[in-house]
N, C-alpha and C. Protein backbone atom coordinates (compact mmCIF):
# COMPACT_ATOMS: atom_id res chain seq x y z
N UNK A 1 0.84 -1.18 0.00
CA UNK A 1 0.00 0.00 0.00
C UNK A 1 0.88 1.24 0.00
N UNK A 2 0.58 2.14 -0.83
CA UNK A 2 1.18 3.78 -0.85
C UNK A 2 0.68 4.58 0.03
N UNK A 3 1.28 4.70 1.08
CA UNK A 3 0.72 5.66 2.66
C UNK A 3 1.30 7.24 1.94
N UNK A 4 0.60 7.95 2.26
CA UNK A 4 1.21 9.42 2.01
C UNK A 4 1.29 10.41 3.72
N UNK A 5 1.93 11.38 3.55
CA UNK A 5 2.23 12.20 4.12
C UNK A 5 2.22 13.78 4.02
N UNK A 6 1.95 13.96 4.68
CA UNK A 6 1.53 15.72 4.29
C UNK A 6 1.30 16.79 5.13
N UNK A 7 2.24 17.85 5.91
CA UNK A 7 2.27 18.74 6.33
C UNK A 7 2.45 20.01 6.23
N UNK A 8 1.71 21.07 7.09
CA UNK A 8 1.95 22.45 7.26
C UNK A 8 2.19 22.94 8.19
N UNK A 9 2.98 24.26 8.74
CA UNK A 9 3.07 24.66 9.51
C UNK A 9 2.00 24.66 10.20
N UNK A 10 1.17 25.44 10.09
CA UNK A 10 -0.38 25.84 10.80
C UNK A 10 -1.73 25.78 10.10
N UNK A 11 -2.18 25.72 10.62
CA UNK A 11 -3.62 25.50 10.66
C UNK A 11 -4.02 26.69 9.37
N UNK A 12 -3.26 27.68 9.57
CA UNK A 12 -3.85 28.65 8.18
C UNK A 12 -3.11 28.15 6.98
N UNK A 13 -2.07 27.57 6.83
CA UNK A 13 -1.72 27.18 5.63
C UNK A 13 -2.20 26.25 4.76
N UNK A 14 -2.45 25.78 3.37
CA UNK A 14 -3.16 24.95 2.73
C UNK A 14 -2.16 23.50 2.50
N UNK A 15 -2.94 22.40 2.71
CA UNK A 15 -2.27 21.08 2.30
C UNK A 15 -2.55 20.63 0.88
N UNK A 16 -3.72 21.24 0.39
CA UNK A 16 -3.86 20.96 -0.90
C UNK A 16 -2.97 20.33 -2.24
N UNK A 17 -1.75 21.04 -2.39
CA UNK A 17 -0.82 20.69 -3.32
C UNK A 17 0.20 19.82 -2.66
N UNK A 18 0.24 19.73 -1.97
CA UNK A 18 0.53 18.23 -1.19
C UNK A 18 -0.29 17.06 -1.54
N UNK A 19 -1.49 17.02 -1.45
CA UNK A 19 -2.38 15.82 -1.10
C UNK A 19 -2.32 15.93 -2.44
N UNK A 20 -2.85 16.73 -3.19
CA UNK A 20 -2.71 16.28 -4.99
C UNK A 20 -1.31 15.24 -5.88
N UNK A 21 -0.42 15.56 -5.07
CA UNK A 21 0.61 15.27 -5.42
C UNK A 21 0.83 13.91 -5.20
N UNK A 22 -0.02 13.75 -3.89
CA UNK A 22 0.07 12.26 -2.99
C UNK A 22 -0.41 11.44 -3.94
N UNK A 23 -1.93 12.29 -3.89
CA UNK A 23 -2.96 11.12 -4.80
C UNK A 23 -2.56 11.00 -6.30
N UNK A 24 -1.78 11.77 -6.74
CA UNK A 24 -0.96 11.08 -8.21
C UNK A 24 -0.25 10.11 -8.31
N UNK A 25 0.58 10.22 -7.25
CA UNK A 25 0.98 8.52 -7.36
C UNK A 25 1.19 7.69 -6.37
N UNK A 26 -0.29 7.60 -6.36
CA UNK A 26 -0.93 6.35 -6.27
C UNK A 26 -0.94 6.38 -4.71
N UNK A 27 -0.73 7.38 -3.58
CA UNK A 27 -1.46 6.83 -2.00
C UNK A 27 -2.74 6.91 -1.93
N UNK A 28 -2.95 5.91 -1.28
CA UNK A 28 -4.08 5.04 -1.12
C UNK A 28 -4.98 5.79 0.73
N UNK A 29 -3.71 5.50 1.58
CA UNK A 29 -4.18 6.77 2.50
C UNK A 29 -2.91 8.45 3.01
N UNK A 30 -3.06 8.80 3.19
CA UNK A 30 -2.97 10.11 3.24
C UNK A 30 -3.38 10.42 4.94
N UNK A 31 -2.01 10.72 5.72
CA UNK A 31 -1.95 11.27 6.71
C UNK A 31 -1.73 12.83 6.94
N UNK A 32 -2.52 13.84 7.40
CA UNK A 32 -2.08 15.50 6.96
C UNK A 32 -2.04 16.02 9.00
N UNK A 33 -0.67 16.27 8.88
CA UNK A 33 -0.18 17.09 10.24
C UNK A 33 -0.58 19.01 9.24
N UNK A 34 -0.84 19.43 10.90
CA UNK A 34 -0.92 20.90 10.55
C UNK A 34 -0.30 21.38 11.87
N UNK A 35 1.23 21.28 12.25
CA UNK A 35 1.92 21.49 12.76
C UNK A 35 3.44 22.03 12.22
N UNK A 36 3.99 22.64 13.17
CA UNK A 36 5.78 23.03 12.72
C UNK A 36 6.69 21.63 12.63
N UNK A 37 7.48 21.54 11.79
CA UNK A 37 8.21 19.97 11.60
C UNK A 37 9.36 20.37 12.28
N UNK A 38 9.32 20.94 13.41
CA UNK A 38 10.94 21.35 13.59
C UNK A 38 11.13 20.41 15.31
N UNK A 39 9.78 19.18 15.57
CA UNK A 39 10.16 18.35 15.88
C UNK A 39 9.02 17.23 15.68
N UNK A 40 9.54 15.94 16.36
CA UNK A 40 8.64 14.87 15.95
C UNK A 40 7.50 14.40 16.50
N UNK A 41 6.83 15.68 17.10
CA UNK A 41 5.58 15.34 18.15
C UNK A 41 4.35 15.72 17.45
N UNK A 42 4.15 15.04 16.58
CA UNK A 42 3.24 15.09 15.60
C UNK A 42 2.19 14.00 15.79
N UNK A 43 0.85 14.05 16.33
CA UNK A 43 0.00 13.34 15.81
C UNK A 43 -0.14 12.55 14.78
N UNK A 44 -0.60 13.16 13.74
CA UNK A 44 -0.94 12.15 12.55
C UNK A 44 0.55 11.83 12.11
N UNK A 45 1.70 11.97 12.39
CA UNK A 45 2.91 11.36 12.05
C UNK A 45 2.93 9.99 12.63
N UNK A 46 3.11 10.14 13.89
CA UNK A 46 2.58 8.42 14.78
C UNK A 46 1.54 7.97 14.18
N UNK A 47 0.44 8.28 13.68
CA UNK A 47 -0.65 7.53 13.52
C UNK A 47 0.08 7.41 12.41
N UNK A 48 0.75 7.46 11.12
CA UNK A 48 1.06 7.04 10.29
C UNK A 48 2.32 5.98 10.26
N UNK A 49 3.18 5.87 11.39
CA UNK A 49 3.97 5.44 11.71
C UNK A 49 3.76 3.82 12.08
N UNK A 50 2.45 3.97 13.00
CA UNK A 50 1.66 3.07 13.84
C UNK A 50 1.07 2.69 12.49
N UNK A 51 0.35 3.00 11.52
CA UNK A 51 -0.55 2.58 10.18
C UNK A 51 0.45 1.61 9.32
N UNK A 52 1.47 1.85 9.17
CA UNK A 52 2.27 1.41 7.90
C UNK A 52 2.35 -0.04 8.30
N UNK A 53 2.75 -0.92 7.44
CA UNK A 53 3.40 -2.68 7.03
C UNK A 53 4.12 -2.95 6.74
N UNK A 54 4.76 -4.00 6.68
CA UNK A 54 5.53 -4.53 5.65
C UNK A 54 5.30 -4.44 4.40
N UNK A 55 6.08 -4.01 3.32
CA UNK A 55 5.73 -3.81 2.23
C UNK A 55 5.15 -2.19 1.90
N UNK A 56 4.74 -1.54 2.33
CA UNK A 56 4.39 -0.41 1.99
C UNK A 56 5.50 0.28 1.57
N UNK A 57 4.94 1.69 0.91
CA UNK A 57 5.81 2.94 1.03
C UNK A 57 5.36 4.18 1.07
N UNK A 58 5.79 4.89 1.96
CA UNK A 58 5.46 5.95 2.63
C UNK A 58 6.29 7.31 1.51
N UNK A 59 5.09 7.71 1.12
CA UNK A 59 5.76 8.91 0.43
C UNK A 59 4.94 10.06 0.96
N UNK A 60 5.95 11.01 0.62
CA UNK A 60 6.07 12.79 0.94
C UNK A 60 5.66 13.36 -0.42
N UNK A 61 5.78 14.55 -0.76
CA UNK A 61 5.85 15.21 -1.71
C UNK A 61 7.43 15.95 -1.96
N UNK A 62 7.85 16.45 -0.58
CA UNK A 62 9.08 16.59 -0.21
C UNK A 62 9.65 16.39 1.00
N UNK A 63 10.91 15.77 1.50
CA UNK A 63 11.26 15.57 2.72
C UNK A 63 11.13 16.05 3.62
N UNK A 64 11.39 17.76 3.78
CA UNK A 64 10.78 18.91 4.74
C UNK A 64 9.71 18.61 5.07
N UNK A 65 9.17 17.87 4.15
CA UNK A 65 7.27 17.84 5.02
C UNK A 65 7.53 16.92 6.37
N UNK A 66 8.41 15.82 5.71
CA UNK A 66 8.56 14.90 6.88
C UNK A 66 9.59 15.29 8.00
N UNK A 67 10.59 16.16 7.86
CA UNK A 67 11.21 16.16 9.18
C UNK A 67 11.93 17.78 8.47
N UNK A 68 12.50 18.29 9.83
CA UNK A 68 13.06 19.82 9.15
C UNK A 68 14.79 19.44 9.28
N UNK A 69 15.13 18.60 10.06
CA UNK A 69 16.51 18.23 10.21
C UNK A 69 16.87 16.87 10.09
N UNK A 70 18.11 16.95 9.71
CA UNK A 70 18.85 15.31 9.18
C UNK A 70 18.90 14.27 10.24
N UNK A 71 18.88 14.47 11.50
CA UNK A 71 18.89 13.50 12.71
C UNK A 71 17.41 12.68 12.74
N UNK A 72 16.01 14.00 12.83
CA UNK A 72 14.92 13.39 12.66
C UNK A 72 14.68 12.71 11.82
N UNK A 73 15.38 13.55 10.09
CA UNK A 73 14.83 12.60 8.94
C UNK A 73 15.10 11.06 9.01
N UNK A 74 16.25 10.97 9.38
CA UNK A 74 17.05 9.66 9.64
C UNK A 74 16.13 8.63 10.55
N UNK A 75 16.28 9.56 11.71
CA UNK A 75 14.80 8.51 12.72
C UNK A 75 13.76 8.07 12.47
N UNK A 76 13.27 9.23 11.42
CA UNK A 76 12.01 8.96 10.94
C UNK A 76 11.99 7.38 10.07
N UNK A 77 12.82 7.70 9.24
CA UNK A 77 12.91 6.69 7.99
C UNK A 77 13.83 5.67 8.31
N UNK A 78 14.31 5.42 9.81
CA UNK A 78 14.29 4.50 10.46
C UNK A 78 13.52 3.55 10.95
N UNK A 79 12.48 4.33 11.30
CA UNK A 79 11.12 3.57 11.73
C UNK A 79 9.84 3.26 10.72
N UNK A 80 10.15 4.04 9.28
CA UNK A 80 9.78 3.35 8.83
C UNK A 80 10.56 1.52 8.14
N UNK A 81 11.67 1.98 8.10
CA UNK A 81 12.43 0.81 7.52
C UNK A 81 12.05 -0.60 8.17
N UNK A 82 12.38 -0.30 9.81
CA UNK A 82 12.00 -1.19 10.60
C UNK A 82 10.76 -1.75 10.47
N UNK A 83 9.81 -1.30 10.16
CA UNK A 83 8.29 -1.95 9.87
C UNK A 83 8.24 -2.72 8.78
N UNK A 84 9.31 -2.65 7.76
CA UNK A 84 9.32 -3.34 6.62
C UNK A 84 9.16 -2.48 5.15
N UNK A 85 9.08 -1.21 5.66
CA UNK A 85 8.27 -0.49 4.40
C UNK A 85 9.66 0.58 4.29
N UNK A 86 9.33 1.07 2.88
CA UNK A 86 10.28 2.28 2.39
C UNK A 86 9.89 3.54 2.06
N UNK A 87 10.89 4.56 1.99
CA UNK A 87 10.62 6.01 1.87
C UNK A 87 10.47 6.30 0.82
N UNK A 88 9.95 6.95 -0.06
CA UNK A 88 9.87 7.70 -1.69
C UNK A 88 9.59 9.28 -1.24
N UNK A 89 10.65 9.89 -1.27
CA UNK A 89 10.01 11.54 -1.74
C UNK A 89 10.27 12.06 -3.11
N UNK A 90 9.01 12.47 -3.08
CA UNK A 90 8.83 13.10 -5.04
C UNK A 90 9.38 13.96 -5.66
N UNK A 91 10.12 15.15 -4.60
CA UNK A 91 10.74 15.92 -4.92
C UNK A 91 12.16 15.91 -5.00
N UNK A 92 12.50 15.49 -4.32
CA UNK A 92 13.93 14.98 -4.57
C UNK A 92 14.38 13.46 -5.48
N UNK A 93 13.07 13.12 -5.49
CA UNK A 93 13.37 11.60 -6.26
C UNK A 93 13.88 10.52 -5.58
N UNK A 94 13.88 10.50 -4.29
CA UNK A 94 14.26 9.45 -3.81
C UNK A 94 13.71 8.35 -3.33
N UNK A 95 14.19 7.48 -3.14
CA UNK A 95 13.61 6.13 -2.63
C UNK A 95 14.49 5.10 -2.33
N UNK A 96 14.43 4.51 -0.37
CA UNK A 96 14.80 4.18 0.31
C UNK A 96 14.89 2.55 -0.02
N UNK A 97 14.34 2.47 -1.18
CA UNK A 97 13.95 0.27 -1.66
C UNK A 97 15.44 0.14 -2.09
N UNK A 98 16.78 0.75 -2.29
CA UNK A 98 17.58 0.68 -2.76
C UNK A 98 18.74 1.70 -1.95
N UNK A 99 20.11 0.65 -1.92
CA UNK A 99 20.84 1.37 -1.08
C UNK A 99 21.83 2.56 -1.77
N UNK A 100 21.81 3.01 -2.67
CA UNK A 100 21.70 4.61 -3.78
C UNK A 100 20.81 5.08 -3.08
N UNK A 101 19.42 5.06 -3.37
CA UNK A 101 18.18 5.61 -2.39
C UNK A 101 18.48 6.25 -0.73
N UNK A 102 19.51 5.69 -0.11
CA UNK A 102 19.32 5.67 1.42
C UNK A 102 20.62 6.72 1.61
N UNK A 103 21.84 6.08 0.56
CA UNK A 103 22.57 7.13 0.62
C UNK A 103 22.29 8.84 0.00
N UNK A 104 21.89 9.13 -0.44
CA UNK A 104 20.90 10.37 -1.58
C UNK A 104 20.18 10.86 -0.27
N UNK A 105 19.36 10.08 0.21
CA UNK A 105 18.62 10.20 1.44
C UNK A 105 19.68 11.06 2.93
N UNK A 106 20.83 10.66 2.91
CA UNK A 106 21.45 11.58 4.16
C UNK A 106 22.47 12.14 3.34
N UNK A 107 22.82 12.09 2.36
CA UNK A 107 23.32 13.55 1.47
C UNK A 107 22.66 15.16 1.80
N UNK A 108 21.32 14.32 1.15
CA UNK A 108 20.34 15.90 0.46
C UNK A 108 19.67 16.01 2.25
N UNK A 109 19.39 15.05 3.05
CA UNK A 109 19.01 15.26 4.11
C UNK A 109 20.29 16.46 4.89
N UNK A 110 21.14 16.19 5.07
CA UNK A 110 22.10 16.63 5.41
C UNK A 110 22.72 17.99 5.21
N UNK A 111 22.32 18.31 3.64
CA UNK A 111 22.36 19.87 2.75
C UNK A 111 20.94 20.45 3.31
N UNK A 112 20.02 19.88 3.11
CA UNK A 112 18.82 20.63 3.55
C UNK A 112 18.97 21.32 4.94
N UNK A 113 19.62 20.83 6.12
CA UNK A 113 19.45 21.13 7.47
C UNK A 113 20.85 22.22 6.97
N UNK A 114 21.64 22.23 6.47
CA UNK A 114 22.66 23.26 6.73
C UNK A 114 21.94 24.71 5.87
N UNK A 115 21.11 23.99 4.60
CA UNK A 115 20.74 25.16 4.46
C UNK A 115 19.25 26.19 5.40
N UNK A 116 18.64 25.43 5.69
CA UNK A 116 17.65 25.77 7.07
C UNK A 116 19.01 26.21 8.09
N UNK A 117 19.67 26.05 8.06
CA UNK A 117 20.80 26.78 9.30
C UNK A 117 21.17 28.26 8.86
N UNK A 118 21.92 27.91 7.83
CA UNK A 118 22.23 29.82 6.99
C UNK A 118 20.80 30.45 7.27
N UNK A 119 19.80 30.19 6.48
CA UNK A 119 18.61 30.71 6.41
C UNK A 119 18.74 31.35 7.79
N UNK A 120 18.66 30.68 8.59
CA UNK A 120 17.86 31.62 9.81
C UNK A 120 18.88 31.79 10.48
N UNK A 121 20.03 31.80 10.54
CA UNK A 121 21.43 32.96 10.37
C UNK A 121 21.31 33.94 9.91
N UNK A 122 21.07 33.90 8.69
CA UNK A 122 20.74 35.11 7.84
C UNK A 122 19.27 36.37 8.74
N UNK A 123 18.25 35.73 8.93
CA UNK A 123 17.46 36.15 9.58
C UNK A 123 17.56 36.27 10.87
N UNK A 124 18.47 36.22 11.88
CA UNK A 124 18.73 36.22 12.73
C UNK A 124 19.36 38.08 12.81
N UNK A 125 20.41 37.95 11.25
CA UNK A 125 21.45 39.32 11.27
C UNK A 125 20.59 40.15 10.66
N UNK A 126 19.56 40.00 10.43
CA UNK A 126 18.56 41.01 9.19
C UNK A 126 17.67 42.04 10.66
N UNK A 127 17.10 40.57 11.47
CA UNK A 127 16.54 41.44 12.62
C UNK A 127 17.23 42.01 13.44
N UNK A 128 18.73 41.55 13.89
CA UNK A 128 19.80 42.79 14.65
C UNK A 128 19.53 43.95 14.05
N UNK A 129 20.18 43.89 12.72
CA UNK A 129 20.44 44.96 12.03
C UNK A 129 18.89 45.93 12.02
N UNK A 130 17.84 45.47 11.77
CA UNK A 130 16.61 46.21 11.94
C UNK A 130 16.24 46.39 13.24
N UNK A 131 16.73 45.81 14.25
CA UNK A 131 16.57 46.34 15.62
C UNK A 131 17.18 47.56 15.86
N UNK A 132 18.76 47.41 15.45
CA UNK A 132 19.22 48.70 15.58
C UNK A 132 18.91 49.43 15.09
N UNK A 133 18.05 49.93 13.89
CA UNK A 133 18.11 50.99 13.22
C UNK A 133 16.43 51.22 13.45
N UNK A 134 15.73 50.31 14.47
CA UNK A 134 14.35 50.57 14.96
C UNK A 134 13.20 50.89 14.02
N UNK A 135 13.18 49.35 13.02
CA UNK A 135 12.92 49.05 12.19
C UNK A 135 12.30 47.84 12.39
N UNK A 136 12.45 47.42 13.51
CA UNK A 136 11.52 45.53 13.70
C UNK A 136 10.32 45.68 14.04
N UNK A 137 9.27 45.29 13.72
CA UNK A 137 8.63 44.90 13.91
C UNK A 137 7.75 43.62 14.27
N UNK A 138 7.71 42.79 15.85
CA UNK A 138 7.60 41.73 15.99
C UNK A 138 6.14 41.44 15.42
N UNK A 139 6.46 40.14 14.20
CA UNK A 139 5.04 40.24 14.06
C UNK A 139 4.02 38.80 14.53
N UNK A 140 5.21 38.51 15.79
CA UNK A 140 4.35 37.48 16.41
C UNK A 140 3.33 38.56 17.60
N UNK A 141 3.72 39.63 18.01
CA UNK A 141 2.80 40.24 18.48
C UNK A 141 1.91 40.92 18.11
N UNK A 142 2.05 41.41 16.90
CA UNK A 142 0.57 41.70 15.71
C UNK A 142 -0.15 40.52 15.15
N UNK A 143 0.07 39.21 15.51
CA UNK A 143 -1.02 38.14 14.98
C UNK A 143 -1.59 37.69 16.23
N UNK A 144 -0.86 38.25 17.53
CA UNK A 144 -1.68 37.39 18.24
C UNK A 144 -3.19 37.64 19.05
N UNK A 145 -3.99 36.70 19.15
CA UNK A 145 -5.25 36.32 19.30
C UNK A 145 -5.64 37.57 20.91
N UNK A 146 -6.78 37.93 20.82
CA UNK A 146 -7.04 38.85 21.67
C UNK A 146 -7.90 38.17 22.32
């Protein structure tokens, strides 16, 4: 069976082009977190974890959906391995049924988390720099709920 996977940050963001993507090839069910992936305490992640078989494969649309760093990705697609089943993400092209697949898998896993590192390095020196010049604007305190 083709299990899919599919997350968003929050609750306002759309899963839509995710799940389209799923149901092209070929998952059969479709698990959707509407949480931050920046760890593994995800509901419908366990329930998908707990769902899978032997023989299945668990695909993403892209790896980020499934984990934001190379330690989790690894765990993750550890536990699926252990159940018997393999990884396919669509965007990177990979797939875990083959040991090319697994290596590709903590390559690009591995580039992804360094580049999520610069990134918010980068954004880290953007808001100094706009602090000092009293220019920030926090806009976790303009969204939040009254």
């Amino acid at each position: 069976m083709k299990v899919g996977y599919a997350r968003v940050s929050t609750i306002d963001q759309n899963e839509e082009r995710q799940i389209r993507s799923l149901q092209e090839n070929g998952a059969e069910e479709i698990f959707i977190d509407k949480k931050s992936g920046k760890n593994t305490d995800r509901i419908k992640l366990k329930e998908m974890l707990n769902f899978i078989r032997k023989g299945d494969v668990v695909i993403v649309s892209e790896f980020s959906r499934l984990a934001r760093n190379t330690k989790d990705l690894l765990e993750i697609t550890e536990s699926i391995t252990a159940k018997g089943a393999t990884f396919k993400s669509l965007k990177e092209s990979i797939d875990t049924s083959s040991p090319a697949g697994k290596l590709m898998l903590t390559v690009i896993g591995g580039i992804a988390t360094f580049e999520r590192e610069i990134l918010l390095e980068r954004q880290r020196e953007g808001i100094a720099i706009a602090k000092e010049k009293g220019k920030y604007k926090n806009l976790k305190k303009r969204y939040q709920k009254i």
